[in-house]
PDB file of N, CA and C in Angstrom:
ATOM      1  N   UNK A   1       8.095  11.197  15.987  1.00  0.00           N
ATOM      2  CA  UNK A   1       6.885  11.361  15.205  1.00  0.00           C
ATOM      3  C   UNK A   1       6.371  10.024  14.701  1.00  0.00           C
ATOM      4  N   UNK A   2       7.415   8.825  14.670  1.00  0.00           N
ATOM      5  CA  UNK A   2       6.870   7.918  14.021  1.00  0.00           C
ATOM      6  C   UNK A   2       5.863   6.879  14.620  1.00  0.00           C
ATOM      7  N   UNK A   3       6.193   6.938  15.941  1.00  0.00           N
ATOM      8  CA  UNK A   3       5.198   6.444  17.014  1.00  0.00           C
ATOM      9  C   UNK A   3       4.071   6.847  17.043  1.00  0.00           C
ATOM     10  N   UNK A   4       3.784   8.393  17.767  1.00  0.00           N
ATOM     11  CA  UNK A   4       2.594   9.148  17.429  1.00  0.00           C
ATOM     12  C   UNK A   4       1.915   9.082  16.410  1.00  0.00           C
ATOM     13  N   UNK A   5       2.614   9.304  14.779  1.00  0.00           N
ATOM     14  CA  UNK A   5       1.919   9.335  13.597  1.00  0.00           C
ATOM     15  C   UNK A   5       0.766   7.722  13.510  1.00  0.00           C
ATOM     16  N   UNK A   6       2.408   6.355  13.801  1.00  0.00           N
ATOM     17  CA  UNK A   6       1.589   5.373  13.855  1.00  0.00           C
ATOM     18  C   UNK A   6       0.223   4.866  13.921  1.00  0.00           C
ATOM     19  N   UNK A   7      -0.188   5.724  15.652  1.00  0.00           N
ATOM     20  CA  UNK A   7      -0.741   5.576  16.511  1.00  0.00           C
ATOM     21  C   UNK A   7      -2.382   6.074  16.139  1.00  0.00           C
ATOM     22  N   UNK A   8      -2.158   7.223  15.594  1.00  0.00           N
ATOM     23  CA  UNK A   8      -2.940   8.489  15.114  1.00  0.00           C
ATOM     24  C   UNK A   8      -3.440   7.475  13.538  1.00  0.00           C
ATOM     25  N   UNK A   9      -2.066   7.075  12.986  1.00  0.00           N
ATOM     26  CA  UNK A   9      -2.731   7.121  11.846  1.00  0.00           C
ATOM     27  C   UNK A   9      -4.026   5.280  11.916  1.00  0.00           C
ATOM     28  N   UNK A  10      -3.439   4.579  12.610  1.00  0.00           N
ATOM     29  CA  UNK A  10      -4.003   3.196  13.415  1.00  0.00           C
ATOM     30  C   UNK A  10      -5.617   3.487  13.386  1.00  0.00           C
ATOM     31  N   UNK A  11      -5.749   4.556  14.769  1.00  0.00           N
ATOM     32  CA  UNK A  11      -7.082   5.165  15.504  1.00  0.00           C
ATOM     33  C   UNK A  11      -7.583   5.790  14.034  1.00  0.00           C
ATOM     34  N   UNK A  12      -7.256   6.417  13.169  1.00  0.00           N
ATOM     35  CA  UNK A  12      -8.052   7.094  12.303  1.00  0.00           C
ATOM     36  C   UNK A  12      -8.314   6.269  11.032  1.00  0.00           C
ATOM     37  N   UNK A  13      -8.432   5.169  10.698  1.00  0.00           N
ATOM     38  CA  UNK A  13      -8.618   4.395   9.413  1.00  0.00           C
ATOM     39  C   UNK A  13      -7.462   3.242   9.129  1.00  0.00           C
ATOM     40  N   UNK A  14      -6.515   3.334   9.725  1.00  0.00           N
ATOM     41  CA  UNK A  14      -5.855   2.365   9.274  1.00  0.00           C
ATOM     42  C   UNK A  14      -5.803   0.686   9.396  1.00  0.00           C
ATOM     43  N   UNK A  15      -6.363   0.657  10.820  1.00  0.00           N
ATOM     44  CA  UNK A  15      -6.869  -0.701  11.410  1.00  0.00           C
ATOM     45  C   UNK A  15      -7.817  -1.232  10.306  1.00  0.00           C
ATOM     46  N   UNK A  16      -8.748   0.044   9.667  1.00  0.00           N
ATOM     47  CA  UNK A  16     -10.036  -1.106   8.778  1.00  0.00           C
ATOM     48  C   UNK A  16      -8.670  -1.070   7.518  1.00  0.00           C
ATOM     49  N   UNK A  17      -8.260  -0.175   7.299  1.00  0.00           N
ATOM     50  CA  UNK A  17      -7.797  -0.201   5.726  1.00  0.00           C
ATOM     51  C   UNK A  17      -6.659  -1.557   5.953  1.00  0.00           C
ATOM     52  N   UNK A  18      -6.045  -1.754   6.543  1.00  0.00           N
ATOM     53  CA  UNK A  18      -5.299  -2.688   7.247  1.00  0.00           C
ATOM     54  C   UNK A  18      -5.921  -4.481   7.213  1.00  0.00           C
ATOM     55  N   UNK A  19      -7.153  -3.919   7.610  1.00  0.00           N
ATOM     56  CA  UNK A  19      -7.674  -5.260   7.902  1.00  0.00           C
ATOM     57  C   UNK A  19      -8.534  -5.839   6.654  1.00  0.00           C
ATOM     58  N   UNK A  20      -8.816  -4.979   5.474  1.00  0.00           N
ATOM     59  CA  UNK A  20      -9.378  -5.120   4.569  1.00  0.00           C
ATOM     60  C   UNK A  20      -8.467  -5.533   3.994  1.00  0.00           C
ATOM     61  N   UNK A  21      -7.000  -5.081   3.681  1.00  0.00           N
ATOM     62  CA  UNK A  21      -6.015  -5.825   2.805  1.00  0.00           C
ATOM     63  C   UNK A  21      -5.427  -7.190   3.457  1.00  0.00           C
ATOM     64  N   UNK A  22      -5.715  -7.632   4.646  1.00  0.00           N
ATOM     65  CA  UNK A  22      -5.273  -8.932   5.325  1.00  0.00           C
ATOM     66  C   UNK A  22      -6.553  -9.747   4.528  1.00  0.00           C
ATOM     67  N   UNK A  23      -7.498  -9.250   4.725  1.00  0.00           N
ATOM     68  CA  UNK A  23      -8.631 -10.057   4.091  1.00  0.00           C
ATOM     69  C   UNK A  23      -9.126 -10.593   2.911  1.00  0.00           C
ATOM     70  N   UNK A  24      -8.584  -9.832   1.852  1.00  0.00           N
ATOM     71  CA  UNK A  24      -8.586  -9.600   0.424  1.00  0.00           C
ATOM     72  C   UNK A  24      -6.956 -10.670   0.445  1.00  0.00           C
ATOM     73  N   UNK A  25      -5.777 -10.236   1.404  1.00  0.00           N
ATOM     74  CA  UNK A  25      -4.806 -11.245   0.739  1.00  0.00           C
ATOM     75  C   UNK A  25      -5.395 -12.830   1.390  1.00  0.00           C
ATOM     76  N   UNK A  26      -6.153 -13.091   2.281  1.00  0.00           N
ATOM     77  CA  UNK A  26      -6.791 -14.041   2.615  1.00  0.00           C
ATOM     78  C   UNK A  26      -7.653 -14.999   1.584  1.00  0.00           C
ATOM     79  N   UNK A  27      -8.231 -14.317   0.903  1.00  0.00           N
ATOM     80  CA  UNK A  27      -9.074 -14.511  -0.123  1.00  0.00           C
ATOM     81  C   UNK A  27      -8.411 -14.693  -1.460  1.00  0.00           C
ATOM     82  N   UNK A  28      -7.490 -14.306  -1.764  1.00  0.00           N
ATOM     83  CA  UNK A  28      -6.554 -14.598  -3.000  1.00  0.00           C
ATOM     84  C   UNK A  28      -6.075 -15.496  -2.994  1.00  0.00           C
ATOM     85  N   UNK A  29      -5.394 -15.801  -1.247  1.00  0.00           N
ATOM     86  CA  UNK A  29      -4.739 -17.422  -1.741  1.00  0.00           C
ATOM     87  C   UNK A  29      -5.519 -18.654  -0.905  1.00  0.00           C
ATOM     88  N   UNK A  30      -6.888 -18.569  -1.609  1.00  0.00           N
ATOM     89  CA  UNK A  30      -7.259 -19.534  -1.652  1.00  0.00           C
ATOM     90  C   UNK A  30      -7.093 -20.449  -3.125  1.00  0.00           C
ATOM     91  N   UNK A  31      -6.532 -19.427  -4.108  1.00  0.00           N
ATOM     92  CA  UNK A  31      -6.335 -20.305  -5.517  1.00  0.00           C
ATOM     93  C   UNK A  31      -5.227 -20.361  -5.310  1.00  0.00           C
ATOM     94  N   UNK A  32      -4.768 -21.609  -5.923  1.00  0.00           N
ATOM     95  CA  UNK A  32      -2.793 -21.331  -6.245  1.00  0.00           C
ATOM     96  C   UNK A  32      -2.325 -20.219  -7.446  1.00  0.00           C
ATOM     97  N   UNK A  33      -3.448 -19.769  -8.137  1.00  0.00           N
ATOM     98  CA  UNK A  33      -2.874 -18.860  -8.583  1.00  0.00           C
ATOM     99  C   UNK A  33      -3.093 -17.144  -8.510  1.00  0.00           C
ATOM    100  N   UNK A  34      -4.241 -17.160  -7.457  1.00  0.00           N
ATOM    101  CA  UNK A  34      -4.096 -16.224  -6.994  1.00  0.00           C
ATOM    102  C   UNK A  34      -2.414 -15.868  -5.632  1.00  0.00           C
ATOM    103  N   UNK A  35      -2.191 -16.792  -5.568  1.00  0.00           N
ATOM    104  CA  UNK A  35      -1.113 -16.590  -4.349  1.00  0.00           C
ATOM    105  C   UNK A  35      -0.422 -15.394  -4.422  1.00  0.00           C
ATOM    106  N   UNK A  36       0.241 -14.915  -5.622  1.00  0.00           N
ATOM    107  CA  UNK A  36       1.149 -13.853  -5.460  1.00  0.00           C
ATOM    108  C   UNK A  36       0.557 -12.239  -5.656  1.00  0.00           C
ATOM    109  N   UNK A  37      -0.551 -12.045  -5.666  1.00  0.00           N
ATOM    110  CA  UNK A  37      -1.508 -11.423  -5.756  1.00  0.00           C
ATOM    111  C   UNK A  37      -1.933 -11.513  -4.179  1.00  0.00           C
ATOM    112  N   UNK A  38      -1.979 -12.438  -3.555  1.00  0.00           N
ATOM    113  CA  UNK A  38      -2.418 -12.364  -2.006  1.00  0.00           C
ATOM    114  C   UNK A  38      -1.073 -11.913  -1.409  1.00  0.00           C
ATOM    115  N   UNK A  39      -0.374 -12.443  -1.691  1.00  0.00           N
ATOM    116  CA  UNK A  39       0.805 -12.295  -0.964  1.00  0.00           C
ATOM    117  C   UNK A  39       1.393 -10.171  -1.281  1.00  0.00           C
ATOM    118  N   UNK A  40       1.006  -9.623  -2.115  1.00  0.00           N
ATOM    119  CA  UNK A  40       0.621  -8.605  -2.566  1.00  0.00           C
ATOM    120  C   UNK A  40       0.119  -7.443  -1.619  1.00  0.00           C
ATOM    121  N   UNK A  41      -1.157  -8.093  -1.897  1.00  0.00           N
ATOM    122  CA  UNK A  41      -2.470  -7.804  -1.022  1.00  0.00           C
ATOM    123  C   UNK A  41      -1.307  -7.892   0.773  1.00  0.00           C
ATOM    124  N   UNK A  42      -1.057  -8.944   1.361  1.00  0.00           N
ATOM    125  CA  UNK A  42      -0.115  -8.760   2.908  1.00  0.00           C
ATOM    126  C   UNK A  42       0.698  -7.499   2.697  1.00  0.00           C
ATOM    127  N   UNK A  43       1.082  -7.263   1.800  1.00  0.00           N
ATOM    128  CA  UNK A  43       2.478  -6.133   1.742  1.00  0.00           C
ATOM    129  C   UNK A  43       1.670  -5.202   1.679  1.00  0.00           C
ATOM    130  N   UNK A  44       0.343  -4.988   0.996  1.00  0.00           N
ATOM    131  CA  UNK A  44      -0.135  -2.846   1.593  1.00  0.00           C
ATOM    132  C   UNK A  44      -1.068  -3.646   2.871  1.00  0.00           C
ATOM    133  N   UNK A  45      -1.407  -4.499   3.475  1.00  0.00           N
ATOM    134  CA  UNK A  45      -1.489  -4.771   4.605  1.00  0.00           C
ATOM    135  C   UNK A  45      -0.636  -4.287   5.953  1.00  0.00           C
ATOM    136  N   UNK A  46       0.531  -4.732   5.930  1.00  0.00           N
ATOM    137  CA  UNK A  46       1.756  -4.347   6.483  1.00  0.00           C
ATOM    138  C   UNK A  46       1.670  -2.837   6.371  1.00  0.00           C
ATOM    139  N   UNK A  47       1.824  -2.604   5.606  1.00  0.00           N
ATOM    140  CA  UNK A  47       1.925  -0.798   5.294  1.00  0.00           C
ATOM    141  C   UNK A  47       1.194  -0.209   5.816  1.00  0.00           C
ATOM    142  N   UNK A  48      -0.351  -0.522   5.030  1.00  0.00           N
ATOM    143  CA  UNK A  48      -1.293   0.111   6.029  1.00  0.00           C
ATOM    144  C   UNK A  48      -2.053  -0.143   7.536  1.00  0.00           C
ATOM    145  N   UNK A  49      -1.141  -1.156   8.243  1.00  0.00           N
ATOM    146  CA  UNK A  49      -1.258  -0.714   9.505  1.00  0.00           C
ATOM    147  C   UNK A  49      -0.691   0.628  10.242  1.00  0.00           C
ATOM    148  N   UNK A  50       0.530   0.496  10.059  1.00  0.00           N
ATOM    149  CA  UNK A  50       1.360   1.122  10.140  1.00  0.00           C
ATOM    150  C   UNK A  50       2.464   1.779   9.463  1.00  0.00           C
ATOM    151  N   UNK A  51       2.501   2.941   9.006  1.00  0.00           N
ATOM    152  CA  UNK A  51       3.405   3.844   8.031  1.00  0.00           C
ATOM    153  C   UNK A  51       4.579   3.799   7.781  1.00  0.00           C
ATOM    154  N   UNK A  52       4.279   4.552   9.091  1.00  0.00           N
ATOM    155  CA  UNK A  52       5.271   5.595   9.462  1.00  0.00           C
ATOM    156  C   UNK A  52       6.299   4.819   9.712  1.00  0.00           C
ATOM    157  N   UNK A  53       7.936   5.162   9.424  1.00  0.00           N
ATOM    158  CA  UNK A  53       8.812   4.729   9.591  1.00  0.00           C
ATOM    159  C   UNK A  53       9.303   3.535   8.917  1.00  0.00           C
ATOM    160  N   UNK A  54       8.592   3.199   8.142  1.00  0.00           N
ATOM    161  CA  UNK A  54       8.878   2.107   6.623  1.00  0.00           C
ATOM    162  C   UNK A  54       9.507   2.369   5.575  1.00  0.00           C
ATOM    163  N   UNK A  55       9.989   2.359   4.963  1.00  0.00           N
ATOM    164  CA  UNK A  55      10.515   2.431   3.616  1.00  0.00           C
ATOM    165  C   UNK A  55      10.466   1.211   2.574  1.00  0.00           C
ATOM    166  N   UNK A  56       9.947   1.586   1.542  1.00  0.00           N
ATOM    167  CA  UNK A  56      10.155   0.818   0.298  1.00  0.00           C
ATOM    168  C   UNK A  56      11.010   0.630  -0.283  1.00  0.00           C
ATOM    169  N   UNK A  57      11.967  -0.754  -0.679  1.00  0.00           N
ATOM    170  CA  UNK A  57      12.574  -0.691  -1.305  1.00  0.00           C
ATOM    171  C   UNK A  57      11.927  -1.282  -3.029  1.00  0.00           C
ATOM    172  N   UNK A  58      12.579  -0.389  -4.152  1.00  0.00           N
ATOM    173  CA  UNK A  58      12.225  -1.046  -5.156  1.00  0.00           C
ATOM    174  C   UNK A  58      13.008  -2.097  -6.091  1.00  0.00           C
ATOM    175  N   UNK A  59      12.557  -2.992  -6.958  1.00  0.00           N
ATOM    176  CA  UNK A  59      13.795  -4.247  -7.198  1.00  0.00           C
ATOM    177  C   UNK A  59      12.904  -5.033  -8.152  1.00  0.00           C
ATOM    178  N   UNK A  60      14.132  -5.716  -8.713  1.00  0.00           N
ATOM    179  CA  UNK A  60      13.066  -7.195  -9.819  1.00  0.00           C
ATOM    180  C   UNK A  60      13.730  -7.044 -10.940  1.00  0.00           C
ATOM    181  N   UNK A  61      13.123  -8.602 -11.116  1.00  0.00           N
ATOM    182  CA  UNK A  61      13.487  -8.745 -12.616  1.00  0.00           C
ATOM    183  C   UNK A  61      12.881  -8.681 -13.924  1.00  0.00           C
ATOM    184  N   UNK A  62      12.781  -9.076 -14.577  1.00  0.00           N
ATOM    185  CA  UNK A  62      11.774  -9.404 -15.547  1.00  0.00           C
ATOM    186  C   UNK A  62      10.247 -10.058 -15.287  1.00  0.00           C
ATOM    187  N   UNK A  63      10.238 -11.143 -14.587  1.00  0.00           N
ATOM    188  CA  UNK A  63       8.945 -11.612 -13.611  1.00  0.00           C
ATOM    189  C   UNK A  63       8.157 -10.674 -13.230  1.00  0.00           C
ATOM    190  N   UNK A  64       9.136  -9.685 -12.278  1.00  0.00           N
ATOM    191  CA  UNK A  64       8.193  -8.818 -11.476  1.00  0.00           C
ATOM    192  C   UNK A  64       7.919  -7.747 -12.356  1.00  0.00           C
ATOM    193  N   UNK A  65       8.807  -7.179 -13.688  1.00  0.00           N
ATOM    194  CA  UNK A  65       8.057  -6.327 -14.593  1.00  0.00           C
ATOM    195  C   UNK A  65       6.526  -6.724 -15.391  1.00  0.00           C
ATOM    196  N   UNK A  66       6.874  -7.734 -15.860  1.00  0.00           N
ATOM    197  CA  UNK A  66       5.697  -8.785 -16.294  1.00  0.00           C
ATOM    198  C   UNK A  66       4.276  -8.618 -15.389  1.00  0.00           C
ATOM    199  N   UNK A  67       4.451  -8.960 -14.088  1.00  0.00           N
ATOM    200  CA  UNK A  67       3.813  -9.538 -13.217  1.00  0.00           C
ATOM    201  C   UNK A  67       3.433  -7.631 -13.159  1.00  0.00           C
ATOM    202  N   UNK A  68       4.067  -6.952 -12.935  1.00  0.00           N
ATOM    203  CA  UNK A  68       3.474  -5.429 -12.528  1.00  0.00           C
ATOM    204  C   UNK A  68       2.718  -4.436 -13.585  1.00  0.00           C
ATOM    205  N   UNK A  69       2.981  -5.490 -14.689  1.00  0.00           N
ATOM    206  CA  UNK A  69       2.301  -4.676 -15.764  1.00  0.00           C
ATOM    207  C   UNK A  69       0.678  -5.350 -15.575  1.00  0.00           C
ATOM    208  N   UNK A  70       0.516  -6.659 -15.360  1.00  0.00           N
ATOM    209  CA  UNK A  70      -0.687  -7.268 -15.193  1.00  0.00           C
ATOM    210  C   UNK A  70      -1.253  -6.899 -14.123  1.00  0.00           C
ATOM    211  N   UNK A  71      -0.706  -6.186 -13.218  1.00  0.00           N
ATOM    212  CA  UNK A  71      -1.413  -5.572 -11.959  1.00  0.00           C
ATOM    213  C   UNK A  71      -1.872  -4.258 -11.907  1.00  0.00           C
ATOM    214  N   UNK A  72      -0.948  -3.724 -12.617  1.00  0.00           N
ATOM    215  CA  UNK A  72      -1.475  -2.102 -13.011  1.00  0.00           C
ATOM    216  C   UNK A  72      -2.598  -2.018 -14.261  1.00  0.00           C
ATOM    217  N   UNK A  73      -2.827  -3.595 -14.493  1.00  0.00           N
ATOM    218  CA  UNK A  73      -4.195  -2.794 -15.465  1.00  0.00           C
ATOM    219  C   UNK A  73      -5.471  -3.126 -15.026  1.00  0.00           C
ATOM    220  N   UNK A  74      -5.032  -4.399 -13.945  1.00  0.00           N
ATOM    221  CA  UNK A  74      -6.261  -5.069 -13.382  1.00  0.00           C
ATOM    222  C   UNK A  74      -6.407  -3.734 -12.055  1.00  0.00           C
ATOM    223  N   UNK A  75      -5.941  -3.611 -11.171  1.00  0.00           N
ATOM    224  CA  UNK A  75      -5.880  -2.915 -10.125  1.00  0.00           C
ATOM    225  C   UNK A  75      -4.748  -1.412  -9.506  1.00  0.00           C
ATOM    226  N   UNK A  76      -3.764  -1.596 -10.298  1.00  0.00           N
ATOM    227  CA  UNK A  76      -3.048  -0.396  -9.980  1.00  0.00           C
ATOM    228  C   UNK A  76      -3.166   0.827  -9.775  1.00  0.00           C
ATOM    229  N   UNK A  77      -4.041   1.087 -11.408  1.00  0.00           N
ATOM    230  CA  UNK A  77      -4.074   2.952 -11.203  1.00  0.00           C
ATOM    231  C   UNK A  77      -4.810   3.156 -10.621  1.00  0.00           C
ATOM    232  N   UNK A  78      -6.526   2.450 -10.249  1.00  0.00           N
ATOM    233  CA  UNK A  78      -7.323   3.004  -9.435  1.00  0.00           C
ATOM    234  C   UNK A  78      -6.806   2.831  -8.007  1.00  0.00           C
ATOM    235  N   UNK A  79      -6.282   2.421  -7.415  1.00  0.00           N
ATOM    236  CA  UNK A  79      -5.097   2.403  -6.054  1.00  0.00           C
ATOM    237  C   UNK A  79      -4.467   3.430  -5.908  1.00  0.00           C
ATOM    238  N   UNK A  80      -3.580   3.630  -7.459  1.00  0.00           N
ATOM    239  CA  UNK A  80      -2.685   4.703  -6.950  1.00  0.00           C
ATOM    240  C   UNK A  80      -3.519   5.947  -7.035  1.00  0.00           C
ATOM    241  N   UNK A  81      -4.079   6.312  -7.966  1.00  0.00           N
ATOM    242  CA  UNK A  81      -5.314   7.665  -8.137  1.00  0.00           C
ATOM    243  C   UNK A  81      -6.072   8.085  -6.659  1.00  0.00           C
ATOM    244  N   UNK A  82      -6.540   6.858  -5.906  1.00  0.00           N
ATOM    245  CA  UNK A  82      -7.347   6.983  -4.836  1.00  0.00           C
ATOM    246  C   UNK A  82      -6.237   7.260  -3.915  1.00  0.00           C
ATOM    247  N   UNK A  83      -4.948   7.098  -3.547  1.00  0.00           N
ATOM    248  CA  UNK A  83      -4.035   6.960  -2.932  1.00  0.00           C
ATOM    249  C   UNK A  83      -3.599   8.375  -3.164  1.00  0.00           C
ATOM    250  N   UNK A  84      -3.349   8.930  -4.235  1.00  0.00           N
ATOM    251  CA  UNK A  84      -3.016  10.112  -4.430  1.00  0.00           C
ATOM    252  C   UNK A  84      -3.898  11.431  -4.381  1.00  0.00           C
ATOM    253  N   UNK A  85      -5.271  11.101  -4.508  1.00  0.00           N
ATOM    254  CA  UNK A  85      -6.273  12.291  -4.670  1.00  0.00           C
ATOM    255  C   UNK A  85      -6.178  12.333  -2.678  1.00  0.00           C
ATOM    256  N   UNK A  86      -6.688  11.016  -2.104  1.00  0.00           N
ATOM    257  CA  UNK A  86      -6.445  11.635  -0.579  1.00  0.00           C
ATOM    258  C   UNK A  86      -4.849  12.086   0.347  1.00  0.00           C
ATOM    259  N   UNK A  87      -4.091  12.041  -0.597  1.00  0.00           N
ATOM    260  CA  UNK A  87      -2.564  12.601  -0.177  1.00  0.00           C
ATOM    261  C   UNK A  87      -2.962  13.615  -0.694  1.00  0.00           C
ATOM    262  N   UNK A  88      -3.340  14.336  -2.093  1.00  0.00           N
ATOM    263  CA  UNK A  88      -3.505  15.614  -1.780  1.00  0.00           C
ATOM    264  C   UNK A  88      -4.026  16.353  -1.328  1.00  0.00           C
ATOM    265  N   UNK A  89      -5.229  15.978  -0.574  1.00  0.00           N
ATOM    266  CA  UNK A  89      -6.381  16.601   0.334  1.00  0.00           C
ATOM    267  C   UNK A  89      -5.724  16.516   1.571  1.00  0.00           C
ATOM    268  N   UNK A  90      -5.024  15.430   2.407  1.00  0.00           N
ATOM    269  CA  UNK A  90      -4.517  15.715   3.059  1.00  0.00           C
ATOM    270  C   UNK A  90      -3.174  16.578   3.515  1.00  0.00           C
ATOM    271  N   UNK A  91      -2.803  16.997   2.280  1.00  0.00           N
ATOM    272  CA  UNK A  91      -1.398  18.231   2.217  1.00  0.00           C
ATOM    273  C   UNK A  91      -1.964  19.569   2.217  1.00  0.00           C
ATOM    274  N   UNK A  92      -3.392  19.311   2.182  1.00  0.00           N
ATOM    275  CA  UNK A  92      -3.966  20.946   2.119  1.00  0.00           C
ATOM    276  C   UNK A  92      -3.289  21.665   3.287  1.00  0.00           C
ATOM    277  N   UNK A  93      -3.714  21.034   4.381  1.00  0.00           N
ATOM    278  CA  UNK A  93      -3.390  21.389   6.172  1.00  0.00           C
ATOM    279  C   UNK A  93      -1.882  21.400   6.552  1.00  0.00           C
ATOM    280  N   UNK A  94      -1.356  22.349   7.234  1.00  0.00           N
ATOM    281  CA  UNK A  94      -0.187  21.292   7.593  1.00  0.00           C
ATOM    282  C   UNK A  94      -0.181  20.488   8.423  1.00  0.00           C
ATOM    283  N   UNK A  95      -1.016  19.950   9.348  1.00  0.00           N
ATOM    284  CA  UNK A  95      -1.737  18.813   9.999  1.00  0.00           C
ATOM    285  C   UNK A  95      -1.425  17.654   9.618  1.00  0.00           C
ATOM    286  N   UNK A  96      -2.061  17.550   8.083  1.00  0.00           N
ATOM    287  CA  UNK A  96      -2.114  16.416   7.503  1.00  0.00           C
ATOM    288  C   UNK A  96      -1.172  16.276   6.456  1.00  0.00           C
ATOM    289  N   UNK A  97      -0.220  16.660   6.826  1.00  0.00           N
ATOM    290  CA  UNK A  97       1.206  16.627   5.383  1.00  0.00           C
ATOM    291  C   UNK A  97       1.488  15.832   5.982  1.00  0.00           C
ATOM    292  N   UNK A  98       2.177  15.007   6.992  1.00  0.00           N
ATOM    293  CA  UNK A  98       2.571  13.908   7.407  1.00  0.00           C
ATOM    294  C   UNK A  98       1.501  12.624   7.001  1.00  0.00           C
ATOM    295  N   UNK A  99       0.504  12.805   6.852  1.00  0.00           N
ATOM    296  CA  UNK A  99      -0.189  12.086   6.494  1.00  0.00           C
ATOM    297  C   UNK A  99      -0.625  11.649   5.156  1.00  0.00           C
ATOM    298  N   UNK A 100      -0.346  12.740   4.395  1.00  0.00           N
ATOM    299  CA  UNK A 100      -0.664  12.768   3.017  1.00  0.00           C
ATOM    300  C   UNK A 100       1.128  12.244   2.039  1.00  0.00           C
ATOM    301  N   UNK A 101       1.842  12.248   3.150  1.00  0.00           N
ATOM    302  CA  UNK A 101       2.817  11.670   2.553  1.00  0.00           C
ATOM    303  C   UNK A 101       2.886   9.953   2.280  1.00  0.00           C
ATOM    304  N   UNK A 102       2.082   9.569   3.671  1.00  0.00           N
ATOM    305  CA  UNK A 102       2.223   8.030   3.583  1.00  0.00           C
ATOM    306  C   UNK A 102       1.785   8.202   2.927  1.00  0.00           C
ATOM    307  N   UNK A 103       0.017   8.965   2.486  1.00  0.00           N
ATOM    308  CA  UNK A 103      -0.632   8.124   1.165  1.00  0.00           C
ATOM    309  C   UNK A 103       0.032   8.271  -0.534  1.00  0.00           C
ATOM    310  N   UNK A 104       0.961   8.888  -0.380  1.00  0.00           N
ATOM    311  CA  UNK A 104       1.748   9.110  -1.818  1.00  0.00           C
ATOM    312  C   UNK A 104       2.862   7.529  -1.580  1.00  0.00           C
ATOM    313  N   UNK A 105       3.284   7.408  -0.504  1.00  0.00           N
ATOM    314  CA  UNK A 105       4.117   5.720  -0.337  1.00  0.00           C
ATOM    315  C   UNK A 105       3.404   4.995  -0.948  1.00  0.00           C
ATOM    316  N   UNK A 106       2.284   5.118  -0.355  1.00  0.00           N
ATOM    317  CA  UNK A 106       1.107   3.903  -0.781  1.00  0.00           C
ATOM    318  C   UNK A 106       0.500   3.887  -1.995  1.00  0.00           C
ATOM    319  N   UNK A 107       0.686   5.000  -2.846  1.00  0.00           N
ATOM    320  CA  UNK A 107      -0.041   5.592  -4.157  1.00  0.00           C
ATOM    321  C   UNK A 107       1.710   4.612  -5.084  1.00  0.00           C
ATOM    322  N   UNK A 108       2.670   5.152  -4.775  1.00  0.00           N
ATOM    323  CA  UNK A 108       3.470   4.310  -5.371  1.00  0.00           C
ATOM    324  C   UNK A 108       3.932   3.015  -5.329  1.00  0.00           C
ATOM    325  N   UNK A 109       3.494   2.397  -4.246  1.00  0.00           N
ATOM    326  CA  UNK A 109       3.511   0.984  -3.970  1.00  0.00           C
ATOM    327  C   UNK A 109       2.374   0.371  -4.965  1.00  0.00           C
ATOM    328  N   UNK A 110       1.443   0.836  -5.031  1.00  0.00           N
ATOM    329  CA  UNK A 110       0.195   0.607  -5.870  1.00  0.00           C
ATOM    330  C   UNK A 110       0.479   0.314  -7.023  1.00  0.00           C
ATOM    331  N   UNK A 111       1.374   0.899  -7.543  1.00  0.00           N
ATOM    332  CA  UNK A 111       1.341   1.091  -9.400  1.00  0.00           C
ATOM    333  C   UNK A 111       2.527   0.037  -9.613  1.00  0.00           C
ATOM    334  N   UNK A 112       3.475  -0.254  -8.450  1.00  0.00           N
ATOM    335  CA  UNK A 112       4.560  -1.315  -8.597  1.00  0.00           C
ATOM    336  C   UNK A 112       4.742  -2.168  -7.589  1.00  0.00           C
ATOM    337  N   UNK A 113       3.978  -3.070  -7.206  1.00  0.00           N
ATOM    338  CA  UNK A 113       4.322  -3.726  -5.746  1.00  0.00           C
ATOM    339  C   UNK A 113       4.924  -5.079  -5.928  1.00  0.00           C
ATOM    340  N   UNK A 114       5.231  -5.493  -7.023  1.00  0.00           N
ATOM    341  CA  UNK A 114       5.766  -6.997  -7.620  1.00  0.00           C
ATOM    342  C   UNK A 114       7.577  -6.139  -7.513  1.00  0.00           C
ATOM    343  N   UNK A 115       7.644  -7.058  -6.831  1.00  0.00           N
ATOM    344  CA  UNK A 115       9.440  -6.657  -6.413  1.00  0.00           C
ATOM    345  C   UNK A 115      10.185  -5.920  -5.199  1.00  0.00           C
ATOM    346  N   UNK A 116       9.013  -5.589  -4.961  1.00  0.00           N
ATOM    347  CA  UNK A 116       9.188  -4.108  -3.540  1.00  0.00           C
ATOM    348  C   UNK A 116       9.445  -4.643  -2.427  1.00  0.00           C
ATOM    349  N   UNK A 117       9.952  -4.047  -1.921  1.00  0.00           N
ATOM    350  CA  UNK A 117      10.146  -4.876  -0.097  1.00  0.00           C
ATOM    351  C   UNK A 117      10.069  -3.715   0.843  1.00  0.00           C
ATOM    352  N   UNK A 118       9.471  -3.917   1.869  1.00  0.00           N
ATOM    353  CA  UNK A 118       9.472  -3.073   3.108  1.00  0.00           C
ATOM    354  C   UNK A 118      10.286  -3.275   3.999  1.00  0.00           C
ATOM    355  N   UNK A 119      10.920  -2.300   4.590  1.00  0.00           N
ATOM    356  CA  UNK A 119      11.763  -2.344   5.353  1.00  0.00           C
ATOM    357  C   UNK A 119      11.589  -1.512   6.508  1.00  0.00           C
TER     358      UNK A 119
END
C-alpha cells in the first residue's frame, strides 16, 4: 500500500503541497535567522511528498521546547487545524482513511516539528 498510496497521494496534491514547502524552506534561509525555520519548512517538505511509510520520531530538549512554543503561535495551530479538518473529511470514505491518516501525521508534525525526525 505504501507505494500505491505514495503514488496516488504524489498525482493528487502532494507534488504542489511538496513543492510549496521546498519553497517557503528556500525562502527562510535566506536570513541566518530564519534558517531553522527553513530547515523546518524541508521536513513537511519531505513528508509531503511522500507519506506513506514514514514515521515520526519525537525528541528534544529544552531548545526545541522553546523553539516549538514560538512556532505554534506564529504558525502551528493553523497547520495543524487545516491538517486535521482535511483528515477528517477524508475519513468520511473508506477510500480516503488511508489518506486522512497521513493528514493527522502532518496535523501533528505541525504543532511540534522542532526535535522530530523522519524516518
Amino acid at each position: 500500500m505504501g507505494c500505491l498510496g505514495n503514488i496516488l497521494w504524489f498525482l493528487c496534491g502532494g507534488f504542489f503541497s511538496g513543492l510549496g514547502w521546498f519553497l517557503a524552506g528556500c525562502l527562510w534561509c535566506i536570513t541566518i535567522i530564519g534558517i531553522p525555520w527553513g530547515k523546518q519548512c524541508f521536513k513537511f517538505a519531505s513528508l509531503s511528498f511522500f507519506p506513506f511509510g514514514k514515521e515520526v520520531e519525537y525528541g528534544g530538549g529544552a531548545v526545541s521546547l522553546i523553539a516549538n512554543v514560538i512556532w505554534l503561535v506564529l504558525s502551528g495551530i493553523p497547520m495543524a487545524v487545516c491538517s486535521l479538518v482535511m483528515g477528517c473529511l477524508l475519513c468520511i470514505t473508506v477510500i480516503g482513511v488511508p489518506f486522512g491518516l497521513q493528514h493527522f501525521k502532518l496535523a501533528k508534525l505541525a504543532l511540534m516539528p522542532f526535535g522530530a525526525r523522519i524516518r
